[in-house]
Each structure stands twice: as structure tokens, then as C-alpha cells.
Protein backbone atom coordinates (compact mmCIF):
# COMPACT_ATOMS: atom_id res chain seq x y z
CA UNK A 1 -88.46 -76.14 50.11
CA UNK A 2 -86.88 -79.26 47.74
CA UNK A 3 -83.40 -79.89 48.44
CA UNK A 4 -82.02 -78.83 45.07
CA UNK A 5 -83.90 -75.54 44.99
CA UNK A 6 -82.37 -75.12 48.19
CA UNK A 7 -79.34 -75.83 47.26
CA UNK A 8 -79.34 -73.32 44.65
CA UNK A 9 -80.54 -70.71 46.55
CA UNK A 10 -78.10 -71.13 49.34
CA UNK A 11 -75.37 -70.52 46.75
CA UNK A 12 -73.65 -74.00 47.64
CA UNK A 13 -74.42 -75.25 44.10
CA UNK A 14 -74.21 -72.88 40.78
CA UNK A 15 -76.96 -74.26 38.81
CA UNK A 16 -80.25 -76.28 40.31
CA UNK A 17 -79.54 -78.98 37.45
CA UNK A 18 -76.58 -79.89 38.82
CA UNK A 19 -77.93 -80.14 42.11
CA UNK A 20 -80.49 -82.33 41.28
CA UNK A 21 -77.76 -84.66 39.45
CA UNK A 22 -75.99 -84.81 42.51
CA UNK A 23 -78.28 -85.39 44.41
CA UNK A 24 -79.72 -88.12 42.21
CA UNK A 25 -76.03 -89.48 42.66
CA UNK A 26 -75.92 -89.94 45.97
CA UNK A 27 -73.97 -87.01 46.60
CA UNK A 28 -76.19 -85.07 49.18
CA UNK A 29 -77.40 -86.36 52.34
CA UNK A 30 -80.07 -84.89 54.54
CA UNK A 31 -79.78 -85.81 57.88
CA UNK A 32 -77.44 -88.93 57.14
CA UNK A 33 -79.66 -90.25 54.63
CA UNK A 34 -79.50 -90.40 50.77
CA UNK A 35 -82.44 -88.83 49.40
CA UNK A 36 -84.13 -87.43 46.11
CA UNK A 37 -84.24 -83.93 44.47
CA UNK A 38 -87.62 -83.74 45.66
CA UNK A 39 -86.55 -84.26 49.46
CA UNK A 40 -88.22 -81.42 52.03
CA UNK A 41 -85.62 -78.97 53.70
CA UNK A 42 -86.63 -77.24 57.36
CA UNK A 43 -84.92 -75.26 59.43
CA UNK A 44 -82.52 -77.47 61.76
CA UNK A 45 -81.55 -79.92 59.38
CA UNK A 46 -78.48 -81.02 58.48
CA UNK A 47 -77.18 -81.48 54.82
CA UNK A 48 -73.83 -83.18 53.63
CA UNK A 49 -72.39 -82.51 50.24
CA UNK A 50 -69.77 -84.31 48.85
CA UNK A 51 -68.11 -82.54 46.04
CA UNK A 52 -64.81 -83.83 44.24
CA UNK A 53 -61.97 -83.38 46.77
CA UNK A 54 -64.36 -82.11 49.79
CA UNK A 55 -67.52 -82.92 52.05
CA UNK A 56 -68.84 -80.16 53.59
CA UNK A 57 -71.41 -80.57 56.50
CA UNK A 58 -74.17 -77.69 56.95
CA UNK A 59 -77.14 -76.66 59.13
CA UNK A 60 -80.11 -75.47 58.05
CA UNK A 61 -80.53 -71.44 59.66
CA UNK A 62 -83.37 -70.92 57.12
CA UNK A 63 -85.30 -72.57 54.65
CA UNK A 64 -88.11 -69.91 53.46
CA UNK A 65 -88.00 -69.14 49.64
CA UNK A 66 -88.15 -65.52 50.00
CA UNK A 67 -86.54 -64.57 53.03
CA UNK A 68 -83.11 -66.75 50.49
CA UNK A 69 -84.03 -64.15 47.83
CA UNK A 70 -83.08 -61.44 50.33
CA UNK A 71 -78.98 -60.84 49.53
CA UNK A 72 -78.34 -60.52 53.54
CA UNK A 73 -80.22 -63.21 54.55
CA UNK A 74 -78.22 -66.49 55.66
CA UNK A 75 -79.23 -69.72 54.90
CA UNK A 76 -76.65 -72.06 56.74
CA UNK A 77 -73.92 -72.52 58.41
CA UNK A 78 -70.97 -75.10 58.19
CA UNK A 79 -70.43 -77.19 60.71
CA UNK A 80 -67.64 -79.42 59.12
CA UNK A 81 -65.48 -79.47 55.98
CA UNK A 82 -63.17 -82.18 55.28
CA UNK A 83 -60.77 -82.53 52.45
CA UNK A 84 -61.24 -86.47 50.96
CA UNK A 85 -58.86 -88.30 48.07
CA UNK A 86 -60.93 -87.59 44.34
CA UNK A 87 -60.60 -90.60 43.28
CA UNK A 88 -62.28 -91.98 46.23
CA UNK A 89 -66.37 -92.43 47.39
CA UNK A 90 -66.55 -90.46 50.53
CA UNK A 91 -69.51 -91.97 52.01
């Protein structure tokens, strides 16, 4: 599954739009690594978001489009979150 869809679905972003813009921004990591909206997600990996005043670390549990559609179904789990200054880059 692409990173923004993923993203979406996961409930960590609202809207996939503004996903992709940030990851096009260099906002989202996968696996320590910038990468593009397009960017494949499996199960294992680990994402970093940087929003404005916090970076939250996650790991993959599940990455299958219709098991996420499924309300109960969990599709990460945070493994660090970190408050940084807004008016700083965190990475």
C-alpha cells in the first residue's frame, strides 16, 4: 500500500492530500529515509511523522487495504512521541 493512502487509512493524517504534501515535504520518513507519496508500506516498517510541535515514531502491525477498512482492525503502534520547538526542523 502507498504511504499516503496508508497514512490515511491508519487515521494518523485526516485527508490523503495532506499526506501526500507532507510527505512531498519531507515530513514522513519510512525507515529513516525521506521518501515519495508513492513509497511501498509492509508490515514491520517503521514510519516517522513530524507534525508541527511533535514527531511521532510508528510500526507497521498491518498494511492490507481491507483488513484497515475493518473499524477494529489496528494498523500500528507508536513506538516514540517526542514533543519538538515549531519553529524548528526536526530532522
Amino acid at each position: 500500500m502507498r504511504i499516503d493512502k496508508f497514512l490515511k487509512m491508519a487515521r494518523l493524517v485526516k485527508r490523503r492530500s495532506v499526506a501526500q504534501e507532507m510527505v512531498e515535504l519531507g515530513a514522513v520518513r519510512l525507515d529513516g529515509r525521506t521518501c515519495k507519496p508513492s513509497a511501498t508500506v509492509a508490515e514491520g516498517k517503521i514510519i516517522e511523522i513530524a507534525y508541527m510541535t511533535r514527531v511521532v515514531k510508528v510500526k507497521v502491525l498491518c498494511a492490507d487495504e481491507q483488513l484497515l477498512k475493518r473499524p477494529q482492525t489496528i494498523a500500528c503502534t507508536v513506538l516514540e512521541e517526542r514533543e519538538v520547538d515549531a519553529d524548528s526542523k526536526p530532522w
